[in-house]
C-alpha atoms as a PDB file:
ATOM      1  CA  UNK A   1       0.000   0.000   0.000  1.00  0.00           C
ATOM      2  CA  UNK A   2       1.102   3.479  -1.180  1.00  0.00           C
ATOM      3  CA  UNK A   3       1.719   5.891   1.702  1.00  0.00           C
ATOM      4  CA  UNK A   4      -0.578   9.098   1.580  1.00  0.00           C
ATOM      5  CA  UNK A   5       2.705  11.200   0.656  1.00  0.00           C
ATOM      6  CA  UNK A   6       3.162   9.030  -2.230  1.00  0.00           C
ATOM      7  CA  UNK A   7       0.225   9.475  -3.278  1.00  0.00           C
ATOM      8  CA  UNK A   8       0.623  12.538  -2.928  1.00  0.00           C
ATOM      9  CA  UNK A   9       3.491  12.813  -5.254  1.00  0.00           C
ATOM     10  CA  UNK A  10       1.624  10.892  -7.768  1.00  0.00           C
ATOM     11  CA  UNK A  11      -1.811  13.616  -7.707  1.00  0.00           C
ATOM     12  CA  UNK A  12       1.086  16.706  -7.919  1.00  0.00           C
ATOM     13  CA  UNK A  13       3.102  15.093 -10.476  1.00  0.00           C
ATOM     14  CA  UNK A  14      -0.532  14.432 -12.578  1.00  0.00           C
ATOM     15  CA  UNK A  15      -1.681  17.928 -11.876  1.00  0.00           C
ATOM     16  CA  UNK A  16       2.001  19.044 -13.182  1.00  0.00           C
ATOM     17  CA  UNK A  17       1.571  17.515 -16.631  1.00  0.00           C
ATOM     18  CA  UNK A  18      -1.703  17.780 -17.165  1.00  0.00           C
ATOM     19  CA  UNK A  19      -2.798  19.634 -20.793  1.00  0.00           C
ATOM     20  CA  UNK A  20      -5.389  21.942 -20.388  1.00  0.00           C
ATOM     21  CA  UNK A  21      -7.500  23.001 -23.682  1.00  0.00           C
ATOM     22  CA  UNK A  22      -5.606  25.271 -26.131  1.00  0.00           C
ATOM     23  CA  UNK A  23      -8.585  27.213 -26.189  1.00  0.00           C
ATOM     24  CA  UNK A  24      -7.918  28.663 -22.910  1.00  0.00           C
ATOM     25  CA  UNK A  25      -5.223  30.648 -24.154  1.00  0.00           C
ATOM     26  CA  UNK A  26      -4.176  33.540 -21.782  1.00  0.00           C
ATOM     27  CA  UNK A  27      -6.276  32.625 -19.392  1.00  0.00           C
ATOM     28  CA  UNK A  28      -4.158  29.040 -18.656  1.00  0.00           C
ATOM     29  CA  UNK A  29      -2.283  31.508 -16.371  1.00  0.00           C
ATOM     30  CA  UNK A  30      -4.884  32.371 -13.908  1.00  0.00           C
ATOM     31  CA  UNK A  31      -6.056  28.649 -13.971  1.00  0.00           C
ATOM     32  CA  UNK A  32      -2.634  27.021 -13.240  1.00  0.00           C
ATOM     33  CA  UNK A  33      -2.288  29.756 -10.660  1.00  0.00           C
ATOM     34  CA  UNK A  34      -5.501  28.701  -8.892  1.00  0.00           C
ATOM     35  CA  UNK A  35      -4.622  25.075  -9.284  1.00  0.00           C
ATOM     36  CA  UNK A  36      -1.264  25.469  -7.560  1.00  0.00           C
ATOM     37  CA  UNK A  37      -2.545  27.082  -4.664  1.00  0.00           C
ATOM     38  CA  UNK A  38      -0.574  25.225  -2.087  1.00  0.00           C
ATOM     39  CA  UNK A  39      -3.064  22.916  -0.551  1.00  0.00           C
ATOM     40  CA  UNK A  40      -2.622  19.104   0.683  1.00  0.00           C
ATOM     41  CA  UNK A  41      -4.485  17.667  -2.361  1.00  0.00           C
ATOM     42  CA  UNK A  42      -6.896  16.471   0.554  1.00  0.00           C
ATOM     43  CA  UNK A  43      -9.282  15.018  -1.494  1.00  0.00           C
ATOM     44  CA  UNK A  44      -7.594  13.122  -4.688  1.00  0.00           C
ATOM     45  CA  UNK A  45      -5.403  11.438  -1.488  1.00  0.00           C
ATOM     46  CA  UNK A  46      -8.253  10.141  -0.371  1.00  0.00           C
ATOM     47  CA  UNK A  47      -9.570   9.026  -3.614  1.00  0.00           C
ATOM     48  CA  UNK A  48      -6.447   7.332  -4.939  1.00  0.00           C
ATOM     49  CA  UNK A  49      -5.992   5.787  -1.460  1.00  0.00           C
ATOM     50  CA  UNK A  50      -9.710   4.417  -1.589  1.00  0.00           C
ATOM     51  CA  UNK A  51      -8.870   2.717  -4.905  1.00  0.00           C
ATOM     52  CA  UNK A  52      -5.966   1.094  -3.683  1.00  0.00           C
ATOM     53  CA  UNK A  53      -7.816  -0.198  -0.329  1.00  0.00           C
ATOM     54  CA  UNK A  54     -10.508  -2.055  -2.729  1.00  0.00           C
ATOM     55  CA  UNK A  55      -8.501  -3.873  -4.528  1.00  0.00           C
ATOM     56  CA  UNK A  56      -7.960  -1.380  -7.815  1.00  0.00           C
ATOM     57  CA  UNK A  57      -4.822   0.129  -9.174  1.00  0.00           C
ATOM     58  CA  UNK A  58      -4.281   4.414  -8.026  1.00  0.00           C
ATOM     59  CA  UNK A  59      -2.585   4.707 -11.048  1.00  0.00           C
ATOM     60  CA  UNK A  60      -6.046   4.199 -13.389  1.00  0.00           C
ATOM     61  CA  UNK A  61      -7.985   6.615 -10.334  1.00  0.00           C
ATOM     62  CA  UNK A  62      -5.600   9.885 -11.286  1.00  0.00           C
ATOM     63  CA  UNK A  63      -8.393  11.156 -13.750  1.00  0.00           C
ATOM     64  CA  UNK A  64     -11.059  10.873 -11.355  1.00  0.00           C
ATOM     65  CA  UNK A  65      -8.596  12.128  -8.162  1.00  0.00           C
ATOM     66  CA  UNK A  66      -7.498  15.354 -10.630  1.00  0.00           C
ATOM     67  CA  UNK A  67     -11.206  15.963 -11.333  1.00  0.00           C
ATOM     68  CA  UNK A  68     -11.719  16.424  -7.485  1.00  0.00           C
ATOM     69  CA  UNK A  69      -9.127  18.483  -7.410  1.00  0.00           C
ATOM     70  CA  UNK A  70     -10.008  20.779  -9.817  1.00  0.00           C
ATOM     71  CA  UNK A  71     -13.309  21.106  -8.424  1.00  0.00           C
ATOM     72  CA  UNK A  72     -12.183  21.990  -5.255  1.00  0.00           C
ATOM     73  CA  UNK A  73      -9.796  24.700  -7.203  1.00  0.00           C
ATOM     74  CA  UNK A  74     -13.191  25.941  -8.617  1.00  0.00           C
ATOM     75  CA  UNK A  75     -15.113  26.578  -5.642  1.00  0.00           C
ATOM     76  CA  UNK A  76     -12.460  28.296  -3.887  1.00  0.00           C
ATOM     77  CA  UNK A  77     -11.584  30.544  -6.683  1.00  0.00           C
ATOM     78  CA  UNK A  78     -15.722  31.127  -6.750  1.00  0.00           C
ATOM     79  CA  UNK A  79     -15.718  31.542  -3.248  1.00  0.00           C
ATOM     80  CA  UNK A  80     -13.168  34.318  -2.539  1.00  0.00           C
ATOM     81  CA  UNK A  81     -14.789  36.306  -4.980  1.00  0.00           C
ATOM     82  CA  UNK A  82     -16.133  39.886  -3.703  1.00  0.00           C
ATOM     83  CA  UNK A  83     -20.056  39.065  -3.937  1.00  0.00           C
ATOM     84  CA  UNK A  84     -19.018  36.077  -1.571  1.00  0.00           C
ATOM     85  CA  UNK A  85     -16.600  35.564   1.118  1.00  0.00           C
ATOM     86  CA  UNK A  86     -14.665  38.531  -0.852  1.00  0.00           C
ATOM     87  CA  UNK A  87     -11.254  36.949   0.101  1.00  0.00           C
ATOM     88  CA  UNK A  88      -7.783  38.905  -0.992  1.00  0.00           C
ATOM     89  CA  UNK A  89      -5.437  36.594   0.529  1.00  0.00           C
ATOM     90  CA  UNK A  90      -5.541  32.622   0.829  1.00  0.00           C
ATOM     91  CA  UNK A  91      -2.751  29.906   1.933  1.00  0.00           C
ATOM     92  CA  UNK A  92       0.072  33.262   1.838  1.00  0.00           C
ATOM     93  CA  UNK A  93      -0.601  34.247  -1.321  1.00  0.00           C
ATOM     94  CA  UNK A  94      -2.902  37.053  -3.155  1.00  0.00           C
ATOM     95  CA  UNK A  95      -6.782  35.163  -4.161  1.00  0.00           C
ATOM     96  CA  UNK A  96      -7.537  34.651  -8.059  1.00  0.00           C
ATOM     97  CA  UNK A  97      -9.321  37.437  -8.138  1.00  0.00           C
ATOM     98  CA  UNK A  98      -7.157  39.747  -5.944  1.00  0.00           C
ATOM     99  CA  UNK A  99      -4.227  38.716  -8.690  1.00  0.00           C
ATOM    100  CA  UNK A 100      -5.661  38.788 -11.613  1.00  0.00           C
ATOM    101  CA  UNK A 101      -8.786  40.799 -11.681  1.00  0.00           C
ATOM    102  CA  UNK A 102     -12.444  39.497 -10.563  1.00  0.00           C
ATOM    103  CA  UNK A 103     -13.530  38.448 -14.072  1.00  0.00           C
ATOM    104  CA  UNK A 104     -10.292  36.058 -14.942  1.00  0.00           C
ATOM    105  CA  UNK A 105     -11.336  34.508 -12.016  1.00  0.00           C
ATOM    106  CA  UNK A 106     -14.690  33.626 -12.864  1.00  0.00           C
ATOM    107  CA  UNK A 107     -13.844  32.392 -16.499  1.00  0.00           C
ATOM    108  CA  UNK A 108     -10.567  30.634 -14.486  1.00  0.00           C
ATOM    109  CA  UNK A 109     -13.034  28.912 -11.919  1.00  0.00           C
ATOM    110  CA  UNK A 110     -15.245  28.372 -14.528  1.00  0.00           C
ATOM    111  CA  UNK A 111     -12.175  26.594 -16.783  1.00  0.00           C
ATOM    112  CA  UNK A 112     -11.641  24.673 -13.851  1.00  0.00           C
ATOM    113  CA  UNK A 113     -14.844  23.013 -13.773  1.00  0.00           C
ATOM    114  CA  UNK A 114     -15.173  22.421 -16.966  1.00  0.00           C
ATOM    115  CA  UNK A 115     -11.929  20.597 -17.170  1.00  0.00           C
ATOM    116  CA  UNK A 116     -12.817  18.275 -14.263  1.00  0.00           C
ATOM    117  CA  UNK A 117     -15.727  16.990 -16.372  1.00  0.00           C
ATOM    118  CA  UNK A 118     -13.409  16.590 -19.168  1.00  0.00           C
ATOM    119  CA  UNK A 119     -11.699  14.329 -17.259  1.00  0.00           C
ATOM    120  CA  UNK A 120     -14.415  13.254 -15.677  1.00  0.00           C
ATOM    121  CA  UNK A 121     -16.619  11.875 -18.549  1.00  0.00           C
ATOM    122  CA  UNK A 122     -14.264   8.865 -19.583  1.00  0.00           C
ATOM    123  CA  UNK A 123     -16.051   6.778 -16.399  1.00  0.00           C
ATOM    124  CA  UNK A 124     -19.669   7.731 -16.423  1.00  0.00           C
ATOM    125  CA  UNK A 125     -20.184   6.721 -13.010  1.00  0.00           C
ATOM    126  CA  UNK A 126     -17.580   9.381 -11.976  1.00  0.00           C
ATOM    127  CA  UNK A 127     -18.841  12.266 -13.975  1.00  0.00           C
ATOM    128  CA  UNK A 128     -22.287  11.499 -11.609  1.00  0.00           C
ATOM    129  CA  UNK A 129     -20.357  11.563  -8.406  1.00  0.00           C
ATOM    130  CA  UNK A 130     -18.856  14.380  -9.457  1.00  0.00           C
ATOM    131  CA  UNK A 131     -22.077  16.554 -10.732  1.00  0.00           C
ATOM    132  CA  UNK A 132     -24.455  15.585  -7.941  1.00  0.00           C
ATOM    133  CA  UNK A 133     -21.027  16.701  -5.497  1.00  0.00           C
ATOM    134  CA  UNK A 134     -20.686  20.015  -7.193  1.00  0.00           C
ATOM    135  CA  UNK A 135     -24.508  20.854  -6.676  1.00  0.00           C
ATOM    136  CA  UNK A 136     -24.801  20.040  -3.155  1.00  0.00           C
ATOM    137  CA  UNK A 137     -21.305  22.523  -2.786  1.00  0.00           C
ATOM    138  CA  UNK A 138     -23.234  25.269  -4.749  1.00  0.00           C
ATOM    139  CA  UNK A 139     -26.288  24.655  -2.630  1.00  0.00           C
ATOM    140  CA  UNK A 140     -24.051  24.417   0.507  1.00  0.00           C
ATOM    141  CA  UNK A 141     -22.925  27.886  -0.678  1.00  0.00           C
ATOM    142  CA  UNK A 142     -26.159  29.580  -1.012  1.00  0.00           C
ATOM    143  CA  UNK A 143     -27.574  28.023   2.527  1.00  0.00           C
ATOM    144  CA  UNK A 144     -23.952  30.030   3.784  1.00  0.00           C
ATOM    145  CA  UNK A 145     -24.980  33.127   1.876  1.00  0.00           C
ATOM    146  CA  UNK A 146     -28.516  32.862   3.291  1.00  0.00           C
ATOM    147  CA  UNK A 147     -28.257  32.750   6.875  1.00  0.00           C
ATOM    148  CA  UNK A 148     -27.829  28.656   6.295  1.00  0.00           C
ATOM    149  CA  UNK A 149     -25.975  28.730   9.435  1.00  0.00           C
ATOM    150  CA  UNK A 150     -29.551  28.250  11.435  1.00  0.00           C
ATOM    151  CA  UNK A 151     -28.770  24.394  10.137  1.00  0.00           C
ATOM    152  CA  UNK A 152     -25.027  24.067  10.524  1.00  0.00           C
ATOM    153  CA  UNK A 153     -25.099  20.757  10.119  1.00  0.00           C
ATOM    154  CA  UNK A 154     -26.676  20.561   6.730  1.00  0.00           C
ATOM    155  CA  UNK A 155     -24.139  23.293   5.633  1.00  0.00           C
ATOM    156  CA  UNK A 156     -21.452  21.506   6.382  1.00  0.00           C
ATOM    157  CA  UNK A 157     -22.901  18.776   5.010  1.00  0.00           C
ATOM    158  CA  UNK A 158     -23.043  20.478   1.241  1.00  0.00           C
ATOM    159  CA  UNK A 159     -20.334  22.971   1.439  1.00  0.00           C
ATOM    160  CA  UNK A 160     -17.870  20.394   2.823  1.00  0.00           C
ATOM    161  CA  UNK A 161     -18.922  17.055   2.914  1.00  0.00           C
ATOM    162  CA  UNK A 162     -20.570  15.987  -0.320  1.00  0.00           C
ATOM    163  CA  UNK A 163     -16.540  17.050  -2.096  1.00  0.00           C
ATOM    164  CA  UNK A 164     -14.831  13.903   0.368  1.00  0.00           C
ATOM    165  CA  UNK A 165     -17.831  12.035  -0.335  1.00  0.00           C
ATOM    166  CA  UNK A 166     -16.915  11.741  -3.891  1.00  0.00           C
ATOM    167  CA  UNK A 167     -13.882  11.280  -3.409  1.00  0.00           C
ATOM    168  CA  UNK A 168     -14.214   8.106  -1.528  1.00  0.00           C
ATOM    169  CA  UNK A 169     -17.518   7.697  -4.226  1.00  0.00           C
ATOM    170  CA  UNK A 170     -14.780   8.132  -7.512  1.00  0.00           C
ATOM    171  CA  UNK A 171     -11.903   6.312  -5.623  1.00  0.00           C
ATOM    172  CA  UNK A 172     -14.651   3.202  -4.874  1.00  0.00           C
ATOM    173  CA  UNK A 173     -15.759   3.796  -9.056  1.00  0.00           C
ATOM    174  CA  UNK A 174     -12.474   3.602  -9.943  1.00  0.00           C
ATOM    175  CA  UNK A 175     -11.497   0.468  -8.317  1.00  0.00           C
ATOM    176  CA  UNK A 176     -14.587  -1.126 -10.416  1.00  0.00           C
ATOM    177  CA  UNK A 177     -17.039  -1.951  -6.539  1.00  0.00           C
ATOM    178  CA  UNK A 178     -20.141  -2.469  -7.089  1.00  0.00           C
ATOM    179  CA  UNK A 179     -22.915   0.057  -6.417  1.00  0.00           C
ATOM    180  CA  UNK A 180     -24.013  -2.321  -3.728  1.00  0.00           C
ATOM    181  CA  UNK A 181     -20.788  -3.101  -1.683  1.00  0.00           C
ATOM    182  CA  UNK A 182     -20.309   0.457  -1.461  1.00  0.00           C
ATOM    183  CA  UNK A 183     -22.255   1.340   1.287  1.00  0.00           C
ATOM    184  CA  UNK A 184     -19.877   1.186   4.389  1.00  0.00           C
ATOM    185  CA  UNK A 185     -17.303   3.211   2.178  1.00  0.00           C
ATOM    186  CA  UNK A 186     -19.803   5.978   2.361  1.00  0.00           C
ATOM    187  CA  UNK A 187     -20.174   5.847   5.839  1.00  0.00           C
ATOM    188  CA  UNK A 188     -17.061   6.627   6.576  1.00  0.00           C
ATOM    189  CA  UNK A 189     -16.915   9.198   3.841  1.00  0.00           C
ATOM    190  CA  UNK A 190     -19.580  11.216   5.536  1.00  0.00           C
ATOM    191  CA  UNK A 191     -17.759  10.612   8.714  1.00  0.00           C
ATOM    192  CA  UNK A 192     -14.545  11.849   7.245  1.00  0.00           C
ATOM    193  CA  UNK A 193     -16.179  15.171   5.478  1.00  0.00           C
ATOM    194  CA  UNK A 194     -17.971  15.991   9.286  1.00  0.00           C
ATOM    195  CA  UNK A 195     -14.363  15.636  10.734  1.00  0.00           C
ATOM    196  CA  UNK A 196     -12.928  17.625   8.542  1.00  0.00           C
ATOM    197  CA  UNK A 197     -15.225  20.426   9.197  1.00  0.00           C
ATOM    198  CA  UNK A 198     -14.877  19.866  12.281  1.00  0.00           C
ATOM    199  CA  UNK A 199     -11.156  20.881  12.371  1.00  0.00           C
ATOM    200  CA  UNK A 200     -11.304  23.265  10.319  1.00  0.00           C
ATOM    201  CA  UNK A 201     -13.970  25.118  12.948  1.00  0.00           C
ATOM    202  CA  UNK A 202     -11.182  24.453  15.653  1.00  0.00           C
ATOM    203  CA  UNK A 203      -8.516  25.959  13.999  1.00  0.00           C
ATOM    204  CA  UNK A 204     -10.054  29.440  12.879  1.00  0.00           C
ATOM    205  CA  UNK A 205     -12.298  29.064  16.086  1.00  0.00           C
ATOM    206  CA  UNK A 206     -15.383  29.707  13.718  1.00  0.00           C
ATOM    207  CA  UNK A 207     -18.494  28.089  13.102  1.00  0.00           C
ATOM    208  CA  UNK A 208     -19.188  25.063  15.408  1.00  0.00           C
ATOM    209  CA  UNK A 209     -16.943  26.401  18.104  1.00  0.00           C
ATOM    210  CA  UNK A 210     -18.776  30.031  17.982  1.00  0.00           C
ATOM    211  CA  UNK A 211     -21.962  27.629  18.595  1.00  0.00           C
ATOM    212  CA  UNK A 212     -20.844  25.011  20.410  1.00  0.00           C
ATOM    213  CA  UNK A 213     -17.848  26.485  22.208  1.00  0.00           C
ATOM    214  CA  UNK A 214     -14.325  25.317  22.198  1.00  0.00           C
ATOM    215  CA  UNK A 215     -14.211  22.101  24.457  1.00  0.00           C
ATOM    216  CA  UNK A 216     -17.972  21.481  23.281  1.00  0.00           C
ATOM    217  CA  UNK A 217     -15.871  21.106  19.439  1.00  0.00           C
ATOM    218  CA  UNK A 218     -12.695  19.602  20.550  1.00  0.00           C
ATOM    219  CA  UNK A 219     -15.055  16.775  22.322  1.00  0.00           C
ATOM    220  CA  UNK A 220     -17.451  16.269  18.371  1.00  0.00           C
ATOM    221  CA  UNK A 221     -13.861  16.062  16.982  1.00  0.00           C
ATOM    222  CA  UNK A 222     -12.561  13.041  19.008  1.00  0.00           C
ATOM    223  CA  UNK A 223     -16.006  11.234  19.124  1.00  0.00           C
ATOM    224  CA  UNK A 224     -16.294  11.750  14.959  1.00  0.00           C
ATOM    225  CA  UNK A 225     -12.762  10.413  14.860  1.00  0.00           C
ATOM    226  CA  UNK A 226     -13.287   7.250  16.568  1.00  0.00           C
ATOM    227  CA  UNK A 227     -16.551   6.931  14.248  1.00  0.00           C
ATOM    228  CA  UNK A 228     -14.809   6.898  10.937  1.00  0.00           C
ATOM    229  CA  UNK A 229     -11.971   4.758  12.551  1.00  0.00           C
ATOM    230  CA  UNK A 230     -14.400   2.024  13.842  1.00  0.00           C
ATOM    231  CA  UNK A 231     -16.400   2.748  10.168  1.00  0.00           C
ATOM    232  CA  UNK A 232     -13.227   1.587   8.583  1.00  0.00           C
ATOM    233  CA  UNK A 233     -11.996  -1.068  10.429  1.00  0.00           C
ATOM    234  CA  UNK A 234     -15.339  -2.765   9.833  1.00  0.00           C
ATOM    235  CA  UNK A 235     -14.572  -2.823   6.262  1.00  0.00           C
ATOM    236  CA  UNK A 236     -13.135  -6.211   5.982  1.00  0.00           C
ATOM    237  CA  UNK A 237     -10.106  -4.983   3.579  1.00  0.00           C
ATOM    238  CA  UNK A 238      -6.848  -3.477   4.533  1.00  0.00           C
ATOM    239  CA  UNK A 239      -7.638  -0.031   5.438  1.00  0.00           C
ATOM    240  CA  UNK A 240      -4.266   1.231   6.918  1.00  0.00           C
ATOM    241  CA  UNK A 241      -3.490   4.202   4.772  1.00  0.00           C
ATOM    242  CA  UNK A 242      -7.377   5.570   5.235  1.00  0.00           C
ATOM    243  CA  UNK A 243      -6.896   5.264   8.819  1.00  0.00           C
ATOM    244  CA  UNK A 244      -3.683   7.543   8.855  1.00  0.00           C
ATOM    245  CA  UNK A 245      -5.317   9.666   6.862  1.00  0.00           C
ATOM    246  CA  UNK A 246      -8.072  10.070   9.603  1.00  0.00           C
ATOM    247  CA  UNK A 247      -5.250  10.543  12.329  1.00  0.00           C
ATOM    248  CA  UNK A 248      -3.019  12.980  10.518  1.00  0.00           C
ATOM    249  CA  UNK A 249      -6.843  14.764   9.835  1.00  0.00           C
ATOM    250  CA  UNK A 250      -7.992  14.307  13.345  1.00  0.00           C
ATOM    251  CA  UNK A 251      -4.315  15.300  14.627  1.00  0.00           C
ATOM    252  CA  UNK A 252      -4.551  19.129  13.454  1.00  0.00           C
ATOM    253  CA  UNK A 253      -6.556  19.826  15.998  1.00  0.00           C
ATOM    254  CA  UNK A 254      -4.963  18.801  19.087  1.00  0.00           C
END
């Protein structure tokens, strides 16, 4: 079994070489810039790693893992804009839009998604994890823009969770399981997206911890945590790397 920072490696090196349409011209710039943003390539990690537990090869998930990718890419670009979280700075560095101008963002976020479907479409099954994701993210957005925070749960739910969802979904796709095995793979999936929320809350002291209070948080993060642990290690295939992935996840916050 790969470890998660070879797989890693693999999902950078694929970003790296991957040919965008010539079509895009100019605007490849802001695009590449928005892909290369920095993060931990959360998502296609958890993907390729998914394939591998069930028995396929990562190597024929790096399509499907690059697709999440870019969609994430997308909704952050989208999401920094000014009629939204109006964002100037993420990860160190100036935003999309605060580099480039606000509409080469949109036409870069919207080159973004449109390239994870072209990736996306070779393994049908994938392109419809990946479009019923992307909705529930845009509705997860316009609960957040709507005073959605009345139902935290189902926010975080859309915004965040439905993205790891299909990633465990495409990884699972990938590795050719049937619709019907798939179920306890998508337990922990939602399991995973709710930690990861979760976290994230604890670190900028936001959301849950402004409703729940610190300790309150810290106390949803180590109960979640032991949920997608005992999620996995019901799944009667070696799930090692998922597990670290789990621990580094649920480690952040300590």
């Amino acid at each position: 079994m790969r470890r998660p920072d070879e797989l890693r490696s693999a999902i950078e090196a694929y970003l790296d070489g991957l040919q965008l349409s010539p079509d895009l011209g100019g605007l490849e710039e802001a695009v590449r810039y928005a892909l290369a943003g920095g993060g931990k390539r959360v998502r296609p990690v958890l993907c390729l790693a998914t394939t591998e537990a069930a028995g396929g090869d990562p190597e024929q998930a790096l399509p499907a893992a690059a697709a999440l990718e870019l969609v994430h890419s997308f909704s952050l670009v989208h999401d920094d804009l000014p009629a939204l979280d109006d964002d100037l700075e993420r990860r160190g560095r100036p935003t999309a839009h605060a580099h480039f101008g606000e509409a080469q963002a949109i036409l870069a976020g919207d080159a973004l998604l449109t390239e994870a479907f072209r990736l996306a479409v070779a393994r049908p099954e994938v392109a419809g994890e990946l479009a019923a994701a992307t909705l529930g993210m845009i509705a997860g957005q316009y609960l957040d823009i709507n005073g959605g925070g009345r139902d935290r749960a189902e926010l975080n739910r859309l915004k965040t969770g439905r993205l790891f969802e299909a990633s465990v979904g495409c990884g699972l796709w990938a590795a050719g399981v049937p619709a019907e095995e798939q179920e306890p793979w998508r337990d922990f999936a939602a399991d995973y997206g709710a930690l990861y929320q979760v976290v994230d809350d604890l670190l900028d002291d936001d959301g849950l911890v402004l409703e729940l209070g610190r300790e309150r948080t810290a106390e949803l993060a180590g109960q979640t945590t032991d949920r997608a642990r005992a999620r996995l290690l019901e799944i009667p295939v070696d799930t090692a790397v998922l597990l670290q992935l789990v621990d580094e996840l649920a480690a952040r916050a300590r």
